[in-house]
PDB file of N, CA and C in Angstrom:
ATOM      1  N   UNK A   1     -39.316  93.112  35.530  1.00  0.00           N
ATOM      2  CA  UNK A   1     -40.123  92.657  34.421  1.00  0.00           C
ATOM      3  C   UNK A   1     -39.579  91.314  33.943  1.00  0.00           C
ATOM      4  N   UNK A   2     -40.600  90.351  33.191  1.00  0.00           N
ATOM      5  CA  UNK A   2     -40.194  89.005  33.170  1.00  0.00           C
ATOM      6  C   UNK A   2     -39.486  88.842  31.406  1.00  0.00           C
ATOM      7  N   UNK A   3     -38.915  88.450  31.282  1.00  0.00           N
ATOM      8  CA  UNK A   3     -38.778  88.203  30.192  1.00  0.00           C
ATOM      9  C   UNK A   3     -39.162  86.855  29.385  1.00  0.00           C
ATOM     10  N   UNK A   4     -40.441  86.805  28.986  1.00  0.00           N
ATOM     11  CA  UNK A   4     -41.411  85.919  28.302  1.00  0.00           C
ATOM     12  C   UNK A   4     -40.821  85.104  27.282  1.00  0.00           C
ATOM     13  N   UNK A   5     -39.765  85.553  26.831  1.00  0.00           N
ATOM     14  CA  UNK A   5     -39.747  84.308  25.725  1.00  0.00           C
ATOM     15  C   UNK A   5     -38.352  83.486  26.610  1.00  0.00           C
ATOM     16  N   UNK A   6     -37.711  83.786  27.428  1.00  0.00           N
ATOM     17  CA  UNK A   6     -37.230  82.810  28.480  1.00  0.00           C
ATOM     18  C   UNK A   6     -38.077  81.952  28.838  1.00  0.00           C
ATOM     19  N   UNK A   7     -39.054  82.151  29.164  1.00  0.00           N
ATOM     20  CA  UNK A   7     -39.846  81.472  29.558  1.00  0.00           C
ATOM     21  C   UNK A   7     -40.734  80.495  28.568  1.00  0.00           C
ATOM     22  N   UNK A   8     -40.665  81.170  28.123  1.00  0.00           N
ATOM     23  CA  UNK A   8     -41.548  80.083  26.892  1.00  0.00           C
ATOM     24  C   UNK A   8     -40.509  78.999  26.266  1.00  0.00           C
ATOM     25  N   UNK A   9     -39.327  79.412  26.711  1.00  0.00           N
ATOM     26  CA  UNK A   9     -38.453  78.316  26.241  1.00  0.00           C
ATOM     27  C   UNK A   9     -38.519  77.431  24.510  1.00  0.00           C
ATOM     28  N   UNK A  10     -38.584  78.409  23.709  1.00  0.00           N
ATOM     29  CA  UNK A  10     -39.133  77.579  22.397  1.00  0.00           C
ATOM     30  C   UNK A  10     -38.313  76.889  21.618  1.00  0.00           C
ATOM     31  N   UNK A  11     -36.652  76.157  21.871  1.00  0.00           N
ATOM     32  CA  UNK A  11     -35.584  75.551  21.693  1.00  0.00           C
ATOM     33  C   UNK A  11     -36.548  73.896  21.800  1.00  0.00           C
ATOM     34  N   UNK A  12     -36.861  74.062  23.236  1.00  0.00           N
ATOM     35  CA  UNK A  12     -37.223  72.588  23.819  1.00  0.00           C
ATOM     36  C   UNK A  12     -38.569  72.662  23.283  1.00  0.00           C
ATOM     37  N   UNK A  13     -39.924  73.157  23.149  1.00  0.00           N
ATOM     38  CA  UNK A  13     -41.012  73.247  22.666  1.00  0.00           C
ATOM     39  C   UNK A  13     -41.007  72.860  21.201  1.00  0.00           C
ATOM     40  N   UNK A  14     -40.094  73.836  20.460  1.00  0.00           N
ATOM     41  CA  UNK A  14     -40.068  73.356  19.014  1.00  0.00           C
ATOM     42  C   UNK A  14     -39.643  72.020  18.703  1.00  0.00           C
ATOM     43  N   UNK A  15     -38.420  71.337  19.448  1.00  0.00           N
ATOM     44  CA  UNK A  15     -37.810  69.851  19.228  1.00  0.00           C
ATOM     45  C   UNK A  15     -39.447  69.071  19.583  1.00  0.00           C
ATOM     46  N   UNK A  16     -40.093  69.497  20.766  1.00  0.00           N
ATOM     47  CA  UNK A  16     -41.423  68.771  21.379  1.00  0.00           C
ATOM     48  C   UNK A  16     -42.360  68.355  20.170  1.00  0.00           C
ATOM     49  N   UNK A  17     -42.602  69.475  19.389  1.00  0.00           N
ATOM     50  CA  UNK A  17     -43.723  70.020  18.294  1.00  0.00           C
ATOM     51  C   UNK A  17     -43.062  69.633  17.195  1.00  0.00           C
ATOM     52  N   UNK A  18     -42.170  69.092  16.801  1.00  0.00           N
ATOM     53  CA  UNK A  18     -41.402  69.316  15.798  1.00  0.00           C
ATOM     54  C   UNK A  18     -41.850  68.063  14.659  1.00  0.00           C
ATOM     55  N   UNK A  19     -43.099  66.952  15.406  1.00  0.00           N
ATOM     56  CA  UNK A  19     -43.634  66.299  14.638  1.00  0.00           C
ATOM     57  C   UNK A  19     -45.047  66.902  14.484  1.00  0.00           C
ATOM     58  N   UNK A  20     -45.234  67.530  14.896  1.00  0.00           N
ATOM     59  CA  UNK A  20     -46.916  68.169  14.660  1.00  0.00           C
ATOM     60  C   UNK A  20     -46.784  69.195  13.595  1.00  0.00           C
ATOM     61  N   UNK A  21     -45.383  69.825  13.899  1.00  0.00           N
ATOM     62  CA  UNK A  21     -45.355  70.997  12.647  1.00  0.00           C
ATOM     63  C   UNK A  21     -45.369  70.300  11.049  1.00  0.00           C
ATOM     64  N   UNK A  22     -44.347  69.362  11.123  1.00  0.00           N
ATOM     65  CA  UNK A  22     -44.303  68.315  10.105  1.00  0.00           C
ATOM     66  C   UNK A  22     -45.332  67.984   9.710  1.00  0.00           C
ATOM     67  N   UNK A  23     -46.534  67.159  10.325  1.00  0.00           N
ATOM     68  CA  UNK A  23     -47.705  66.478  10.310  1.00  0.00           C
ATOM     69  C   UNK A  23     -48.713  67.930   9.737  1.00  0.00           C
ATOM     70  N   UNK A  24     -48.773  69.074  10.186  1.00  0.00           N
ATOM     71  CA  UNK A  24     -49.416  70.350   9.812  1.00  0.00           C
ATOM     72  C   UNK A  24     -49.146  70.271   8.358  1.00  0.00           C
ATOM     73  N   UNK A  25     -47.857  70.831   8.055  1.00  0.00           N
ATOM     74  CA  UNK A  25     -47.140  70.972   6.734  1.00  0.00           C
ATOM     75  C   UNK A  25     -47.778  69.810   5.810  1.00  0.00           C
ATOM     76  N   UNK A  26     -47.720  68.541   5.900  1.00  0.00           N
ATOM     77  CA  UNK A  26     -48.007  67.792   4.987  1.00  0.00           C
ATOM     78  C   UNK A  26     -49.586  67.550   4.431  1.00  0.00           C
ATOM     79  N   UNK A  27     -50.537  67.831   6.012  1.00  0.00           N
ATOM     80  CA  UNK A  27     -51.517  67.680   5.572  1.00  0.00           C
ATOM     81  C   UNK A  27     -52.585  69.701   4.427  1.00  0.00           C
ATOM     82  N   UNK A  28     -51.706  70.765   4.872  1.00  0.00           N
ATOM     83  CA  UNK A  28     -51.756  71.013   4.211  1.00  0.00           C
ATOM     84  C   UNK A  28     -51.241  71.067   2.876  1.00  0.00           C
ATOM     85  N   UNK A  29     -50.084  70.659   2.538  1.00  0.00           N
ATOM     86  CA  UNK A  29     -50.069  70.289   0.739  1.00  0.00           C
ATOM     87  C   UNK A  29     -51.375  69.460   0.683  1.00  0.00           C
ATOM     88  N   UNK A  30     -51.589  68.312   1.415  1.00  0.00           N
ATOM     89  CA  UNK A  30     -52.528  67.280   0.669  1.00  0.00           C
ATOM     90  C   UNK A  30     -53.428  68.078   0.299  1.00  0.00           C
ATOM     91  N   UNK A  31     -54.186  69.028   1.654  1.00  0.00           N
ATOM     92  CA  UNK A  31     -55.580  69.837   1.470  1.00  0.00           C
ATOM     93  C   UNK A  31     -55.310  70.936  -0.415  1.00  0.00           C
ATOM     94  N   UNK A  32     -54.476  71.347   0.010  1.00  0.00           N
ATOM     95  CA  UNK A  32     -54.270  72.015  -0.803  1.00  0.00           C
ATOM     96  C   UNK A  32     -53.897  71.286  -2.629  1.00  0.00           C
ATOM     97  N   UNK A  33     -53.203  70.046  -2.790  1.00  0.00           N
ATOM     98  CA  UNK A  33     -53.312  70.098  -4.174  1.00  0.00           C
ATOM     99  C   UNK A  33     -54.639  69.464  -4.506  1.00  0.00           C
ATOM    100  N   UNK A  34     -55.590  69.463  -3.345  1.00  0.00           N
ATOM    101  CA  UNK A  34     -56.724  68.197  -4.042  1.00  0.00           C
ATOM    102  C   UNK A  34     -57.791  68.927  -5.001  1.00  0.00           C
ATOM    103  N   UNK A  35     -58.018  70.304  -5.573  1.00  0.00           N
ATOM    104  CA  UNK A  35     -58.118  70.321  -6.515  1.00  0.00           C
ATOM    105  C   UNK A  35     -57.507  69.889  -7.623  1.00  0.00           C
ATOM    106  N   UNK A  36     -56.153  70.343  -7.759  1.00  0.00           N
ATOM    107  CA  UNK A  36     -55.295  70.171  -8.875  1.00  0.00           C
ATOM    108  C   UNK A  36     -55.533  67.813  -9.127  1.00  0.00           C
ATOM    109  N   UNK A  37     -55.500  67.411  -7.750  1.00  0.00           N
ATOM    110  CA  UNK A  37     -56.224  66.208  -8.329  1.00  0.00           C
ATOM    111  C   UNK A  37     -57.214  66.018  -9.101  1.00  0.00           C
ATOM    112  N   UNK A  38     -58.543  66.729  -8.870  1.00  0.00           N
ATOM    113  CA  UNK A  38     -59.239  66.510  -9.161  1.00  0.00           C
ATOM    114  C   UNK A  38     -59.574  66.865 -10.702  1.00  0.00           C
ATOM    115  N   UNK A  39     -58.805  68.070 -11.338  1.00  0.00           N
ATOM    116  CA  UNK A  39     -59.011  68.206 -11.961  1.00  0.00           C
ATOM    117  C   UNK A  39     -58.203  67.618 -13.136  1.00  0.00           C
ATOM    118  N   UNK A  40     -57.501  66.872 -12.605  1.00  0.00           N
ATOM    119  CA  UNK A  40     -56.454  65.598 -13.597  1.00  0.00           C
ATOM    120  C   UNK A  40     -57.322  64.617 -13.615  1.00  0.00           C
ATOM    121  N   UNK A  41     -57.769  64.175 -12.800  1.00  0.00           N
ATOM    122  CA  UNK A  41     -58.933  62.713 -12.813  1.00  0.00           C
ATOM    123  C   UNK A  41     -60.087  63.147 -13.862  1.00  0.00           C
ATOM    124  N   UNK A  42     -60.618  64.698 -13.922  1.00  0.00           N
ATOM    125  CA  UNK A  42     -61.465  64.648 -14.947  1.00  0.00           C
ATOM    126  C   UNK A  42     -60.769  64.809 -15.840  1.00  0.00           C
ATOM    127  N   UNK A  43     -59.309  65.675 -16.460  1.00  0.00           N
ATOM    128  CA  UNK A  43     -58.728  65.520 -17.509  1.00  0.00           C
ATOM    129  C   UNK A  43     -59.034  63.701 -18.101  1.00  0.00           C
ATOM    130  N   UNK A  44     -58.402  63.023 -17.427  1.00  0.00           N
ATOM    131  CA  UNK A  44     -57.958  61.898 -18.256  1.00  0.00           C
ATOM    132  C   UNK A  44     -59.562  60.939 -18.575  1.00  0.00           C
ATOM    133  N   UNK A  45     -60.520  61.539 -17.508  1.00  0.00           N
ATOM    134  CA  UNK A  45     -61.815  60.427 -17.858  1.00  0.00           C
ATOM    135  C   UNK A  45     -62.441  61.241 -19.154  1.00  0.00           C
ATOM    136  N   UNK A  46     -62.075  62.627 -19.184  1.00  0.00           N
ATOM    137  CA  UNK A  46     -62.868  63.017 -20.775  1.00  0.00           C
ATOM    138  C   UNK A  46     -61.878  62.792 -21.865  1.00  0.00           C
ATOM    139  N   UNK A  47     -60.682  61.990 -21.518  1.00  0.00           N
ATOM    140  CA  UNK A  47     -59.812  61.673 -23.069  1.00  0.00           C
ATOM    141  C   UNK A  47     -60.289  60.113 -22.581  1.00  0.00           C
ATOM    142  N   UNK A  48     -60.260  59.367 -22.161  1.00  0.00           N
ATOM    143  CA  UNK A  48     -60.837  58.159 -22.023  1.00  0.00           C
ATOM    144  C   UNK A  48     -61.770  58.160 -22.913  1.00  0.00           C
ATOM    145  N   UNK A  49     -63.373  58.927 -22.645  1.00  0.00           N
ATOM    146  CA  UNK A  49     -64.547  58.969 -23.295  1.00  0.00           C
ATOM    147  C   UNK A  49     -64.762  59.298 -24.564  1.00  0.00           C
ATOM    148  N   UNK A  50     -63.895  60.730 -24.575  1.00  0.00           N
ATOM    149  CA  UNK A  50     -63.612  60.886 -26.060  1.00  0.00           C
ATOM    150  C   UNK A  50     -63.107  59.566 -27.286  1.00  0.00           C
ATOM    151  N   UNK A  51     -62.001  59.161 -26.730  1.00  0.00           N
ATOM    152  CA  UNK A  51     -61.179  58.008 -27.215  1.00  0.00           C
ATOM    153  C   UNK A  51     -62.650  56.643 -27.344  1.00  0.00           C
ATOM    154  N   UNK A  52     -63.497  56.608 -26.328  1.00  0.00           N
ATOM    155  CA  UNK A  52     -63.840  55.129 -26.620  1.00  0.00           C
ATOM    156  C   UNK A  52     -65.084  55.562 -27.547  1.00  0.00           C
ATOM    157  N   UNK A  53     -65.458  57.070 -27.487  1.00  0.00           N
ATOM    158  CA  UNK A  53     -66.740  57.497 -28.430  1.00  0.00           C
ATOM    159  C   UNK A  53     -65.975  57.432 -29.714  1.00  0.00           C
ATOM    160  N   UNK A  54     -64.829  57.499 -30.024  1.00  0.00           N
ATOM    161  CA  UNK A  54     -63.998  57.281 -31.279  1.00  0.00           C
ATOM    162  C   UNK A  54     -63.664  55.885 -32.244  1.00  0.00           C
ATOM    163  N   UNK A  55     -64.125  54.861 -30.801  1.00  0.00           N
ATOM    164  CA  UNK A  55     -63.968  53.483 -31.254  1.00  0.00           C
ATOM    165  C   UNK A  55     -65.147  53.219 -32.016  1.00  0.00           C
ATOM    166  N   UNK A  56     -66.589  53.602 -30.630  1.00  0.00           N
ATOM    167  CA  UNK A  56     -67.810  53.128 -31.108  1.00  0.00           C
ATOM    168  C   UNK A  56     -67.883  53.882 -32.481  1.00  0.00           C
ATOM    169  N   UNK A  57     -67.234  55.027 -32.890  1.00  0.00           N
ATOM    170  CA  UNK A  57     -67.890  54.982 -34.233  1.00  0.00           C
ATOM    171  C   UNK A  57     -66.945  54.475 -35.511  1.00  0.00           C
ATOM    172  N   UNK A  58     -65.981  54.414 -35.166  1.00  0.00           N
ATOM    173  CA  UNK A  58     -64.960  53.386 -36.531  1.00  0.00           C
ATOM    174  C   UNK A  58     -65.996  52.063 -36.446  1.00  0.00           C
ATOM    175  N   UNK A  59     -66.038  51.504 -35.057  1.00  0.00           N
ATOM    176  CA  UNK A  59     -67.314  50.338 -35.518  1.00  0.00           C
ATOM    177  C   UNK A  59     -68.094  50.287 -35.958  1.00  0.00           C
ATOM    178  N   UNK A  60     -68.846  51.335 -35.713  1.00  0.00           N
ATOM    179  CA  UNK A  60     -70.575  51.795 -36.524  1.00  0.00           C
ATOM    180  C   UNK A  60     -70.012  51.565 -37.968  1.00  0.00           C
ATOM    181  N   UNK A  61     -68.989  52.588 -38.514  1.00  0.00           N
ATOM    182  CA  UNK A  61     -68.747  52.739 -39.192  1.00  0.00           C
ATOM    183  C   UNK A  61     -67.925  51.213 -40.009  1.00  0.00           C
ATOM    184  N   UNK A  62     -67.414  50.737 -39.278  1.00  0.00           N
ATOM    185  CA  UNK A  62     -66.419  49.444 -39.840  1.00  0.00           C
ATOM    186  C   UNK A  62     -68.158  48.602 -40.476  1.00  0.00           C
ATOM    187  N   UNK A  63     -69.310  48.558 -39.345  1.00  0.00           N
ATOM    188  CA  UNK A  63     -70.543  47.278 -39.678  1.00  0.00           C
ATOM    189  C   UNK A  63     -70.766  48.168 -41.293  1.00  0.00           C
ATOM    190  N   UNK A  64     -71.228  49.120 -41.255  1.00  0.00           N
ATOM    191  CA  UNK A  64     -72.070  49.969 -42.384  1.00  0.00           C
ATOM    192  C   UNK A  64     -70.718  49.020 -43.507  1.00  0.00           C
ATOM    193  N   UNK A  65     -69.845  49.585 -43.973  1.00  0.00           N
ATOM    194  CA  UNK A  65     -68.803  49.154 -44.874  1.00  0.00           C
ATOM    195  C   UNK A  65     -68.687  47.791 -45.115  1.00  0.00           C
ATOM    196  N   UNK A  66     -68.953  46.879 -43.780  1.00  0.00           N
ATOM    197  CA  UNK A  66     -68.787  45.549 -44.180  1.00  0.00           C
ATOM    198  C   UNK A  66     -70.442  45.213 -44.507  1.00  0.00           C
ATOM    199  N   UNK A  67     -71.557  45.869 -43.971  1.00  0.00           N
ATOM    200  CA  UNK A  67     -72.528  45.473 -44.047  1.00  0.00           C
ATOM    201  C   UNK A  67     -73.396  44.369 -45.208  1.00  0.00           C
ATOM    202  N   UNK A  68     -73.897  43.693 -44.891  1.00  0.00           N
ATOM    203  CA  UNK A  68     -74.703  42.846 -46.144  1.00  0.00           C
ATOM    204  C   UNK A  68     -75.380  43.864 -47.378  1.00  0.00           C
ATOM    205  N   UNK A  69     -75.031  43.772 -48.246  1.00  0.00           N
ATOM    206  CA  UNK A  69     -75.661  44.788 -49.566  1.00  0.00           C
ATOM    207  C   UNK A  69     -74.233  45.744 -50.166  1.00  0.00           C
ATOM    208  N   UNK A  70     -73.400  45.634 -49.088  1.00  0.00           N
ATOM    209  CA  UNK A  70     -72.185  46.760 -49.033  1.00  0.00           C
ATOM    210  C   UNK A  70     -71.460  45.964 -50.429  1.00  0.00           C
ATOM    211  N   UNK A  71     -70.474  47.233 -51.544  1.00  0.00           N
ATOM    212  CA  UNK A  71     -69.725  46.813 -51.983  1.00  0.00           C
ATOM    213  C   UNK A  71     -68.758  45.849 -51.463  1.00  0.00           C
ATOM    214  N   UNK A  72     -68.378  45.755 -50.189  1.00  0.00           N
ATOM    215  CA  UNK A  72     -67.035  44.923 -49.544  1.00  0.00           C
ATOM    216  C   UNK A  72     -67.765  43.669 -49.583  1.00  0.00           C
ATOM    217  N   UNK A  73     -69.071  43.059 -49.214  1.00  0.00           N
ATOM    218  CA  UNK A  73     -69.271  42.271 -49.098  1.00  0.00           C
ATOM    219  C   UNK A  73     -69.557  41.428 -50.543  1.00  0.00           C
ATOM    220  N   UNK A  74     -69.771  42.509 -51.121  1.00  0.00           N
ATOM    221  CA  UNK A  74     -69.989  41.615 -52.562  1.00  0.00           C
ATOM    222  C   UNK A  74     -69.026  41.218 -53.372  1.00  0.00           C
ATOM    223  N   UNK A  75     -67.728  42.271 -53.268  1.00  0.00           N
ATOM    224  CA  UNK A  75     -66.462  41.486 -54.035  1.00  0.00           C
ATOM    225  C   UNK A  75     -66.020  40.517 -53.138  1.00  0.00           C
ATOM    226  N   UNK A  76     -66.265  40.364 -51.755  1.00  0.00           N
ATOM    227  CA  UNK A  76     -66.007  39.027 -51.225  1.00  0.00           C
ATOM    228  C   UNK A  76     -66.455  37.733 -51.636  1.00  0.00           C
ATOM    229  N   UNK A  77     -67.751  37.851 -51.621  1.00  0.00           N
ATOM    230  CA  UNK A  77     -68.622  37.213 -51.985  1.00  0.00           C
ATOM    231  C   UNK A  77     -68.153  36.339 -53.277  1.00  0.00           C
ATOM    232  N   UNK A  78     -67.836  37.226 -54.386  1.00  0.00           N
ATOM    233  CA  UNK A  78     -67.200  36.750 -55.970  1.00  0.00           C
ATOM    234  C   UNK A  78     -66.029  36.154 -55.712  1.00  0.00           C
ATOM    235  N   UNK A  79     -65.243  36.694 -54.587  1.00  0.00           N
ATOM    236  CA  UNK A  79     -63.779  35.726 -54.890  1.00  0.00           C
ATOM    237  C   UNK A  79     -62.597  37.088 -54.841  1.00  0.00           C
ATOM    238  N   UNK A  80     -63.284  38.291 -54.729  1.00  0.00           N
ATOM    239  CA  UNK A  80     -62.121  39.158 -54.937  1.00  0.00           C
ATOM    240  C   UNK A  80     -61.826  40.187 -53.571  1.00  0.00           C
ATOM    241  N   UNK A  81     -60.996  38.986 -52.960  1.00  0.00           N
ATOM    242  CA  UNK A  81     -60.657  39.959 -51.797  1.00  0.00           C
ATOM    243  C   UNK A  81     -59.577  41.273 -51.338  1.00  0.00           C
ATOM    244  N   UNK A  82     -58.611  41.469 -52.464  1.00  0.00           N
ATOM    245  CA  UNK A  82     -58.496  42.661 -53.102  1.00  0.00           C
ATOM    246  C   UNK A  82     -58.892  43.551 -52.956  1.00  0.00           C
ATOM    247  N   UNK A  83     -59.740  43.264 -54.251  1.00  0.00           N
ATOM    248  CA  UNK A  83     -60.585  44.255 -54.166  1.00  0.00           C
ATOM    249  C   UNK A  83     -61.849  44.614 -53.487  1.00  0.00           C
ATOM    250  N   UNK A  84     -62.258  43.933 -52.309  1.00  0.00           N
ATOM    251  CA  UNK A  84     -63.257  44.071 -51.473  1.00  0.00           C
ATOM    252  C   UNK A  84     -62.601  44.690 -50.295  1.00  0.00           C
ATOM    253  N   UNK A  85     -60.985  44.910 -50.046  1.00  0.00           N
ATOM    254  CA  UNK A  85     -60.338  45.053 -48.823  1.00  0.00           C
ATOM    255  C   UNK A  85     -60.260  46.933 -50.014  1.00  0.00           C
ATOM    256  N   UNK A  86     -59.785  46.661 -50.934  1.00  0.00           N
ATOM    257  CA  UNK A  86     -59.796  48.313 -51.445  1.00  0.00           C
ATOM    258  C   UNK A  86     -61.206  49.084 -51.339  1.00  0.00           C
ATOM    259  N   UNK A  87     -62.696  48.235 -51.553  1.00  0.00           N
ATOM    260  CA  UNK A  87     -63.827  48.939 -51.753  1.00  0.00           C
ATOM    261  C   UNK A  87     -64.310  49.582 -50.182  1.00  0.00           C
ATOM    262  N   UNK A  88     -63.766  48.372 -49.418  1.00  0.00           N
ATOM    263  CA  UNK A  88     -63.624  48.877 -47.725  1.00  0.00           C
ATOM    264  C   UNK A  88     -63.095  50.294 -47.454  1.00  0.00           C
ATOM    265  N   UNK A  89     -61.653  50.015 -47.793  1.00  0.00           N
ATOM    266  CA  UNK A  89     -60.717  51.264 -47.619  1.00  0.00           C
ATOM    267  C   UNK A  89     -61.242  52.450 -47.855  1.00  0.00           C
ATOM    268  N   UNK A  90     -62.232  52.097 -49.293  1.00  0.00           N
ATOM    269  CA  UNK A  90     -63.022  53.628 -49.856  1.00  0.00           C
ATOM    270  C   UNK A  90     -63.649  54.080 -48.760  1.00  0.00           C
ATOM    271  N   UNK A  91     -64.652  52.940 -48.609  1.00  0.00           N
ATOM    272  CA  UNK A  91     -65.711  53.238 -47.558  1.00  0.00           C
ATOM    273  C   UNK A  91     -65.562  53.998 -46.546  1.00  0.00           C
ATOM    274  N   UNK A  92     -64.501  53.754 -46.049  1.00  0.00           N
ATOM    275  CA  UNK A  92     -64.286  53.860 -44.544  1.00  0.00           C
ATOM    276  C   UNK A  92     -63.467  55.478 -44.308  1.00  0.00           C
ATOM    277  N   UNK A  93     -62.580  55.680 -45.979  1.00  0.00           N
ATOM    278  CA  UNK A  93     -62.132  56.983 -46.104  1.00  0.00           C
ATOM    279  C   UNK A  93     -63.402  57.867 -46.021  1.00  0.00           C
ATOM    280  N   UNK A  94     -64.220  57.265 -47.115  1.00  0.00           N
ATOM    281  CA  UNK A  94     -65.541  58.520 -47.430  1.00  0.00           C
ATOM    282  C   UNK A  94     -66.273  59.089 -45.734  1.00  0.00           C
ATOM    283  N   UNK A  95     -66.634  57.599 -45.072  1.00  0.00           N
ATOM    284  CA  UNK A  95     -67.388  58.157 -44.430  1.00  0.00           C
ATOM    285  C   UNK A  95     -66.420  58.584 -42.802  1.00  0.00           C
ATOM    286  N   UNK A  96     -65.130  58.022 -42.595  1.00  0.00           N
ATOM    287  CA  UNK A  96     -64.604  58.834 -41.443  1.00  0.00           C
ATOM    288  C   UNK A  96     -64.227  60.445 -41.879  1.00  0.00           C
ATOM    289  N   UNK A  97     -63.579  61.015 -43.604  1.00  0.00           N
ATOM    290  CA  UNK A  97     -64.097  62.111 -43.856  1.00  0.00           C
ATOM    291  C   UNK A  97     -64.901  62.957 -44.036  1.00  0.00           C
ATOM    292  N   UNK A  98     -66.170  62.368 -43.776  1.00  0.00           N
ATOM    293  CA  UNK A  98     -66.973  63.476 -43.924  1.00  0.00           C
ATOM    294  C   UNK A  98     -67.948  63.310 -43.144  1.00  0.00           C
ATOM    295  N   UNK A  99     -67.321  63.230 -41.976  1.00  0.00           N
ATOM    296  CA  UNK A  99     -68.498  63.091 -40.494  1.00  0.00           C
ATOM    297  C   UNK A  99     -66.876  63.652 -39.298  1.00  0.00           C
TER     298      UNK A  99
END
């Protein structure tokens, strides 16, 4: 009877293979974390969006406060920038609190 794994010699086969096993190994991690990528790329694009939907409305909100008719613009207007930078401050408390 033969004895098969003499024969298969897997000392010299494995040194042979020994970049394919490597090359196996790596491309499964890749296969394998590319969810966990993917789901970091959408993490950070919905704090991105969040964050810039946060800008557009301090702006909305910054025009309304400075707006023409607005208290800020009218103590400017008189000379009192003071108190047009405090009537702002109100503004901008009232309406980022209570939205």
């Amino acid at each position: 009877m033969h004895n098969y794994i003499e024969e298969l010699n897997l000392k010299t086969n494995l040194r042979k293979s020994s970049s394919v096993i490597l090359i196996s190994f790596m491309l499964g991690v890749a296969i394998s974390s590319i969810p966990y990528v993917k789901s970091s790329i959408d993490n950070i694009n919905n704090e991105r969006r969040v964050i810039l939907e946060k800008n557009l409305k301090i702006k909305e909100i910054e025009e309304i406060c400075k707006g023409d008719g607005s208290s800020y613009s009218k103590f400017y207007d008189l000379g009192f920038p003071e108190t047009a930078l405090a009537e702002f401050n109100n503004c901008m408390d009232i309406n980022m609190g209570g939205s």
